[in-house]
PDB file of N, CA and C in Angstrom:
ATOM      1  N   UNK A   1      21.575  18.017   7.775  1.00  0.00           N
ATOM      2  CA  UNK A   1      20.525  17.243   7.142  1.00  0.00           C
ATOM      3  C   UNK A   1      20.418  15.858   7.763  1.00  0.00           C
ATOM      4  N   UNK A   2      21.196  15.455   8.040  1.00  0.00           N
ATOM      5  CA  UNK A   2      21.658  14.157   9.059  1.00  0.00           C
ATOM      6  C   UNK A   2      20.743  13.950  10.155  1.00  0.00           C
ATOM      7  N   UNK A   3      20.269  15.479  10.887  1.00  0.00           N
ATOM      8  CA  UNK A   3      19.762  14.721  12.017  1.00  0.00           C
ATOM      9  C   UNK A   3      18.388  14.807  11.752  1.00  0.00           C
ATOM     10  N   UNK A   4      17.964  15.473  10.996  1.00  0.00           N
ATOM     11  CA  UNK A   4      16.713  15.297  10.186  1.00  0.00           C
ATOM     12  C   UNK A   4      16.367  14.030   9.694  1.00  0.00           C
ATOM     13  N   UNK A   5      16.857  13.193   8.938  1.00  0.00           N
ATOM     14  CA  UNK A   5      16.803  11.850   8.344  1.00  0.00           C
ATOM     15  C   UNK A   5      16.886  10.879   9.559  1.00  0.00           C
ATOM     16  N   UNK A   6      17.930  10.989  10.411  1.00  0.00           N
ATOM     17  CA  UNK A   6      17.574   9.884  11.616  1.00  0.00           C
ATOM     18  C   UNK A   6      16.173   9.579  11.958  1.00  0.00           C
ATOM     19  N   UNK A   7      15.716  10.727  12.734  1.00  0.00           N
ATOM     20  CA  UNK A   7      14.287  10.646  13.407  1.00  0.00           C
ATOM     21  C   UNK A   7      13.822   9.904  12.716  1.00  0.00           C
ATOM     22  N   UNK A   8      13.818  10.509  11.326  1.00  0.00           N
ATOM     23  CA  UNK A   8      12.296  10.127  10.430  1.00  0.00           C
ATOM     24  C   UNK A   8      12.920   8.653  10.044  1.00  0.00           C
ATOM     25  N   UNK A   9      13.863   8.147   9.689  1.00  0.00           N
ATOM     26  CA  UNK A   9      14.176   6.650   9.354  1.00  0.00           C
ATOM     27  C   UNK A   9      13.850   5.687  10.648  1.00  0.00           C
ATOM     28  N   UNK A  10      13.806   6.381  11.931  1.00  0.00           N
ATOM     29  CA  UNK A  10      13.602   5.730  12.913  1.00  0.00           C
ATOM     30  C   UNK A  10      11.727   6.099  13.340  1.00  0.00           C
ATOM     31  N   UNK A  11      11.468   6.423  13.073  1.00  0.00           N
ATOM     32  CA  UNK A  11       9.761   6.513  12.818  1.00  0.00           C
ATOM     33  C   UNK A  11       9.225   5.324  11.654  1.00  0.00           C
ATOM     34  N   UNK A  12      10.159   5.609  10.811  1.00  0.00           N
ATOM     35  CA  UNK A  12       9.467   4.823   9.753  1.00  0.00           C
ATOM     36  C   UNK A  12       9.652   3.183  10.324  1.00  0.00           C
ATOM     37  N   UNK A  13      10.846   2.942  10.658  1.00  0.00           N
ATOM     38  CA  UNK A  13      11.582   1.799  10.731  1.00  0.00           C
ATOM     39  C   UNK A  13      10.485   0.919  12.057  1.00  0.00           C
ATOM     40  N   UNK A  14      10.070   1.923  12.764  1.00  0.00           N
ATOM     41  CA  UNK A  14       9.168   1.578  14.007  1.00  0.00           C
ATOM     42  C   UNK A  14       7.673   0.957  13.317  1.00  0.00           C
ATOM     43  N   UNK A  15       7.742   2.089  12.560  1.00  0.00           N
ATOM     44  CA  UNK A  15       6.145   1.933  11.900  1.00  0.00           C
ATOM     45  C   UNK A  15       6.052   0.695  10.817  1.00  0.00           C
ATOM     46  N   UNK A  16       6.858   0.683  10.440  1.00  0.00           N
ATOM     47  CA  UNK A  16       6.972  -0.894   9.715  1.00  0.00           C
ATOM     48  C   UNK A  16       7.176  -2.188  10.654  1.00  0.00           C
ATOM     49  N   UNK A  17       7.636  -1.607  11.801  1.00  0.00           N
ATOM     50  CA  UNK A  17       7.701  -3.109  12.874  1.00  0.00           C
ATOM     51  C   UNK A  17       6.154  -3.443  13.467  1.00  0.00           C
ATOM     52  N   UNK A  18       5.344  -2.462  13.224  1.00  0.00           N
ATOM     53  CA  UNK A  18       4.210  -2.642  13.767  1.00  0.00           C
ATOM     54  C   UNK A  18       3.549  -2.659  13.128  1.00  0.00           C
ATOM     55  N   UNK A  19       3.783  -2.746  11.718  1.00  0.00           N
ATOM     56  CA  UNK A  19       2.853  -3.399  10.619  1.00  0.00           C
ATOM     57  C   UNK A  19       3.416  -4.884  10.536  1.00  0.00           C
ATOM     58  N   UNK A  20       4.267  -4.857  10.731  1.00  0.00           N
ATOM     59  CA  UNK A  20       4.791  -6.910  10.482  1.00  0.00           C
ATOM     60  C   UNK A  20       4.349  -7.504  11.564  1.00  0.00           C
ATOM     61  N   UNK A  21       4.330  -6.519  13.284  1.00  0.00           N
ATOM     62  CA  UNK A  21       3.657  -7.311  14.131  1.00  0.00           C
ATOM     63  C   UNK A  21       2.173  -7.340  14.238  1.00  0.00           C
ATOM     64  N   UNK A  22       1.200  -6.935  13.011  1.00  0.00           N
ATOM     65  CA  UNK A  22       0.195  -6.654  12.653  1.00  0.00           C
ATOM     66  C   UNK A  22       0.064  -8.082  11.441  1.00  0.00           C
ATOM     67  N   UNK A  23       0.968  -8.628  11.140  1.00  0.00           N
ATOM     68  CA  UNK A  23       0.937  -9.496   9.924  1.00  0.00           C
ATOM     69  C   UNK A  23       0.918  -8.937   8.718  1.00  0.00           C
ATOM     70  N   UNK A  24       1.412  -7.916   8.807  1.00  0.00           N
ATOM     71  CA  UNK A  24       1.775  -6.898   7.442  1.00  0.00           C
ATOM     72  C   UNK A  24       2.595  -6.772   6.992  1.00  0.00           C
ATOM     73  N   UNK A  25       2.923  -6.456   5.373  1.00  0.00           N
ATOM     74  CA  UNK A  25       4.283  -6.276   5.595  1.00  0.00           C
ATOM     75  C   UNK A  25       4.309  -5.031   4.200  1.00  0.00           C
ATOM     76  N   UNK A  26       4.995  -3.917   4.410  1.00  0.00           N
ATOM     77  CA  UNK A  26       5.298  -2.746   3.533  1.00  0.00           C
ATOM     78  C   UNK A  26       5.488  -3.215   1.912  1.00  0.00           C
ATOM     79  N   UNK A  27       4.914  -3.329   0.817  1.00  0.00           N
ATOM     80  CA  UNK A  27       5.456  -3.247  -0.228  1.00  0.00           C
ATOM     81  C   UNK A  27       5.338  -2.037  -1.427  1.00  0.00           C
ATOM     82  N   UNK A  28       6.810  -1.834  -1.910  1.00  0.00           N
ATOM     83  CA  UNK A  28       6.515  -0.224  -2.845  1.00  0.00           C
ATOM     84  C   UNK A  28       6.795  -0.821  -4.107  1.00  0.00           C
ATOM     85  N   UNK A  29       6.094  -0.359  -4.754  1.00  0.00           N
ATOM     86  CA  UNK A  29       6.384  -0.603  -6.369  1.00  0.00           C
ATOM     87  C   UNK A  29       5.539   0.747  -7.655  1.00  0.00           C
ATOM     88  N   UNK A  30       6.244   0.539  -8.297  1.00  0.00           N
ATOM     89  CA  UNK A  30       6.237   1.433  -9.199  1.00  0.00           C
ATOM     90  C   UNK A  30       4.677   1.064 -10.691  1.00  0.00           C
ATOM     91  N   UNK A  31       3.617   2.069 -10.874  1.00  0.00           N
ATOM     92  CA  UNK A  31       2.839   1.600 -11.881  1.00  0.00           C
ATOM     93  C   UNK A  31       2.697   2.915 -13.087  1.00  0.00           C
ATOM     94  N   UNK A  32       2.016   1.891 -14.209  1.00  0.00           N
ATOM     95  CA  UNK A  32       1.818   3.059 -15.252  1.00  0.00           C
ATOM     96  C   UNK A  32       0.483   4.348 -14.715  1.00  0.00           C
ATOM     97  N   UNK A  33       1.011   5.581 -15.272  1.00  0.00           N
ATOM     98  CA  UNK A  33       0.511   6.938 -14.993  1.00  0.00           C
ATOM     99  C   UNK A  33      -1.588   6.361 -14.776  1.00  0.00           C
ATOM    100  N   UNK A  34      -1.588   5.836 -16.063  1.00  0.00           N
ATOM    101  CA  UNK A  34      -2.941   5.588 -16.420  1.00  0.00           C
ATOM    102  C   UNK A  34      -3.612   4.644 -15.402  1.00  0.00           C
ATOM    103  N   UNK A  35      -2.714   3.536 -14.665  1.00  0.00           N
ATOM    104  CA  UNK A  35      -3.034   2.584 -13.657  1.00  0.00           C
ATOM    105  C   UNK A  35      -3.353   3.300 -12.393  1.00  0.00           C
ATOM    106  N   UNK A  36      -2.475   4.581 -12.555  1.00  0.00           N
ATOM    107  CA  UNK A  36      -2.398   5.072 -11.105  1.00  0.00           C
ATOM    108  C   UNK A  36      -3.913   5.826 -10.985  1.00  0.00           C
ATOM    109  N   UNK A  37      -3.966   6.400 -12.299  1.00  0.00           N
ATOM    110  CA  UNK A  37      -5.224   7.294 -12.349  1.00  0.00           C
ATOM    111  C   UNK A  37      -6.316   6.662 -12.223  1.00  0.00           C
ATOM    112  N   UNK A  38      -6.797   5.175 -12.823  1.00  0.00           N
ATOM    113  CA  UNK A  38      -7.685   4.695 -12.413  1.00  0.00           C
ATOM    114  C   UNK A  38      -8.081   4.084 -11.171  1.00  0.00           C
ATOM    115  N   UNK A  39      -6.894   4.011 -10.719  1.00  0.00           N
ATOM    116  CA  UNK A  39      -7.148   3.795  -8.872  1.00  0.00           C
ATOM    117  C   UNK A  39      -7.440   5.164  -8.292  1.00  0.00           C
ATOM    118  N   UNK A  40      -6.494   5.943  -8.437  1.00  0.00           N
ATOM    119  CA  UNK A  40      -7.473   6.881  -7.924  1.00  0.00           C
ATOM    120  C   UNK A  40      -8.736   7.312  -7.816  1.00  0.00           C
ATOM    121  N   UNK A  41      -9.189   6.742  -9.187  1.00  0.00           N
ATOM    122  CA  UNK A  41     -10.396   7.552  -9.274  1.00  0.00           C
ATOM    123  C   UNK A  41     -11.408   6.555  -8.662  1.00  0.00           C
ATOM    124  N   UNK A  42     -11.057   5.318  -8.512  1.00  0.00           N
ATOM    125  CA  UNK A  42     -12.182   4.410  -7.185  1.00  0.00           C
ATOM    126  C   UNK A  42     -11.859   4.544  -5.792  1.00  0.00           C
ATOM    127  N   UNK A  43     -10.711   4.932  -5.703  1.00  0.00           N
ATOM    128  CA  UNK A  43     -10.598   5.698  -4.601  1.00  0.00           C
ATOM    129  C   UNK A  43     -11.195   6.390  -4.050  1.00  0.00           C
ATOM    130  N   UNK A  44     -11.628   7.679  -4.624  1.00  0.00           N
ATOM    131  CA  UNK A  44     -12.423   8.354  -4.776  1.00  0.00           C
ATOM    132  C   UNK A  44     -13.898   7.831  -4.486  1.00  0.00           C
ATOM    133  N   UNK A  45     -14.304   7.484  -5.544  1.00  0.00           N
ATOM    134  CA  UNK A  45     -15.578   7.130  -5.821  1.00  0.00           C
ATOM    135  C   UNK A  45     -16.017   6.234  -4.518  1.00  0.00           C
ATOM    136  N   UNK A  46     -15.026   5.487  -3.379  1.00  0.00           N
ATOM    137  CA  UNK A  46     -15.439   4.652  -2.373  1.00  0.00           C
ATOM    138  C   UNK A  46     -15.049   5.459  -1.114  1.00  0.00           C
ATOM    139  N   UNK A  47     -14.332   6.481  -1.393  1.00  0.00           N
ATOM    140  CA  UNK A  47     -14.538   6.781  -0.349  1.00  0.00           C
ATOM    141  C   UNK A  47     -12.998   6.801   0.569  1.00  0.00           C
ATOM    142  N   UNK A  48     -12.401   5.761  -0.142  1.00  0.00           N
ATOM    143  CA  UNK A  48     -10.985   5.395   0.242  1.00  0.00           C
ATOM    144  C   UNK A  48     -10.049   6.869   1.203  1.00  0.00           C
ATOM    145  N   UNK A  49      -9.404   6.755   2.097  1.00  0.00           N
ATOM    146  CA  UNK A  49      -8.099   7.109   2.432  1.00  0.00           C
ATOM    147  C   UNK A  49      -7.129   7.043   2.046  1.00  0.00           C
ATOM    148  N   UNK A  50      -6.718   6.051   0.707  1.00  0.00           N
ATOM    149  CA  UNK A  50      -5.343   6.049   0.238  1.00  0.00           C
ATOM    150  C   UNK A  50      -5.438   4.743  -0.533  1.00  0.00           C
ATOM    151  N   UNK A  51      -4.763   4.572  -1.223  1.00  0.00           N
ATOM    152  CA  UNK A  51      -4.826   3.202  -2.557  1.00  0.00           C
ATOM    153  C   UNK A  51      -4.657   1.914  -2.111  1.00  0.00           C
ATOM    154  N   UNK A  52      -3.890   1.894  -0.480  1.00  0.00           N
ATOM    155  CA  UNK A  52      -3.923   0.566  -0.275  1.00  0.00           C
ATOM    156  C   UNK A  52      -5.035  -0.307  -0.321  1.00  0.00           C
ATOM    157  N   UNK A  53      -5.997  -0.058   0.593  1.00  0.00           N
ATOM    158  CA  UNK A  53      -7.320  -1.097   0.374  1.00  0.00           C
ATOM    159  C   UNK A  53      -7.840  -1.177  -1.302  1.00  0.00           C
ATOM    160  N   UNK A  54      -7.745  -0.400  -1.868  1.00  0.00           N
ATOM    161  CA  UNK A  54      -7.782  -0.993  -3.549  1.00  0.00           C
ATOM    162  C   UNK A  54      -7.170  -1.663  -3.684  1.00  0.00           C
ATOM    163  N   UNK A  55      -6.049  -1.329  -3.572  1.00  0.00           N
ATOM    164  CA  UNK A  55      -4.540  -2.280  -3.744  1.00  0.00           C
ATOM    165  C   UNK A  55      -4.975  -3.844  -3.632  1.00  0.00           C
ATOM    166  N   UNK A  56      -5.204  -3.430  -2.433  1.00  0.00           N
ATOM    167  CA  UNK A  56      -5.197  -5.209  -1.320  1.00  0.00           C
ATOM    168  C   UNK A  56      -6.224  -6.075  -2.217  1.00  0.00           C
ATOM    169  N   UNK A  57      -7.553  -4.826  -2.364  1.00  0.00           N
ATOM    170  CA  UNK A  57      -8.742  -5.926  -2.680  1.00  0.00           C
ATOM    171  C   UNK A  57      -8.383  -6.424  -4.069  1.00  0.00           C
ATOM    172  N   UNK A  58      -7.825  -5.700  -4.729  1.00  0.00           N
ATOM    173  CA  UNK A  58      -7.361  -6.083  -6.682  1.00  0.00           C
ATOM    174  C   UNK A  58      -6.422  -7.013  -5.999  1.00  0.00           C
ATOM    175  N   UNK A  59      -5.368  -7.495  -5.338  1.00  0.00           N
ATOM    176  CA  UNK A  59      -4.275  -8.513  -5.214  1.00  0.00           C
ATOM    177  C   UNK A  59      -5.277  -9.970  -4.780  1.00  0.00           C
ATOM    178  N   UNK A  60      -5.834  -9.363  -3.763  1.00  0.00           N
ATOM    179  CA  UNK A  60      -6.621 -10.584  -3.315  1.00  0.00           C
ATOM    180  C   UNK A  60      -7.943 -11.308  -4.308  1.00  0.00           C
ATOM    181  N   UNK A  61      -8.579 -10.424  -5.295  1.00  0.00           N
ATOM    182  CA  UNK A  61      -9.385 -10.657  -6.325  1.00  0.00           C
ATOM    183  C   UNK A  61      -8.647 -11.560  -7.417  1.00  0.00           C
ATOM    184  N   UNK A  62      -7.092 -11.435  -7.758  1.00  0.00           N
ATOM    185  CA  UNK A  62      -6.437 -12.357  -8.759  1.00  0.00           C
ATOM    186  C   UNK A  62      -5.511 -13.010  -8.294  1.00  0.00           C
ATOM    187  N   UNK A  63      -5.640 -13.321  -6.936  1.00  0.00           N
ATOM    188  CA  UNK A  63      -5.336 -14.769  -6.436  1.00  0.00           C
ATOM    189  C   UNK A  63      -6.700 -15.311  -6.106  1.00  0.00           C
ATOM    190  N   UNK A  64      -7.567 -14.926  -5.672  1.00  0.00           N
ATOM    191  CA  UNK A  64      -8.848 -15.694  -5.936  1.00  0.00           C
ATOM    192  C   UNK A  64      -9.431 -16.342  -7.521  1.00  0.00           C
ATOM    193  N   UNK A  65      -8.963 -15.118  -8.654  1.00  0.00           N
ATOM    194  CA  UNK A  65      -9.051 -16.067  -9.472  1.00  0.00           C
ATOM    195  C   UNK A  65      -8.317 -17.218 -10.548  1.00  0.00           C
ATOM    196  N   UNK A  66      -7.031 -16.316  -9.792  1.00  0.00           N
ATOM    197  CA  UNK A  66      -5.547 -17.717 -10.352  1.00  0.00           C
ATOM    198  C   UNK A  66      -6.485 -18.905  -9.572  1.00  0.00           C
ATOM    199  N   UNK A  67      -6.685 -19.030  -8.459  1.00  0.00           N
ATOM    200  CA  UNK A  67      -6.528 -20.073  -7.535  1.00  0.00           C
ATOM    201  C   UNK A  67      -8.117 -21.098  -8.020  1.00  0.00           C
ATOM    202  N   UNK A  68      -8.892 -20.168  -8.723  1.00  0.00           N
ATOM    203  CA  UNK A  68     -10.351 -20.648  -9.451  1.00  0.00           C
ATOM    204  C   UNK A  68     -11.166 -20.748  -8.503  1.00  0.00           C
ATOM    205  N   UNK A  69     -11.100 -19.336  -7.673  1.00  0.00           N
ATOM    206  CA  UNK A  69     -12.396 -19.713  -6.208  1.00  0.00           C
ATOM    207  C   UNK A  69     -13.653 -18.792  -6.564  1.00  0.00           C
TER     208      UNK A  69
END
């Protein structure tokens, strides 16, 4: 099982270096069932590939409005 997990920790480990040299950086976190479902479902509805760009635009929408812009 060992040499199975190498590769792939070393794929991943790559693929995260080229998101930080992208100015990115990986974050995982855990949400309620019902949170998840409603992202999905604009997901959906836009068209999305995967929850990050929801993600991003909801993070960046409530620091725009902590910040009062």
């Amino acid at each position: 099982m060992a040499r199975t997990e190498r590769p792939t920790r070393e794929r991943v480990s790559a693929h995260r270096e080229r998101l930080r040299a992208a100015g990115r950086i990986y974050v995982n976190t855990d949400l309620p069932v019902d949170l998840v479902a409603q992202l999905d479902q604009i997901k959906e509805e836009r068209g999305a590939a995967s929850r990050a760009p929801i993600i991003e635009e909801a993070v960046r929408l409530l620091i725009e409005k902590q910040q009062g812009a």
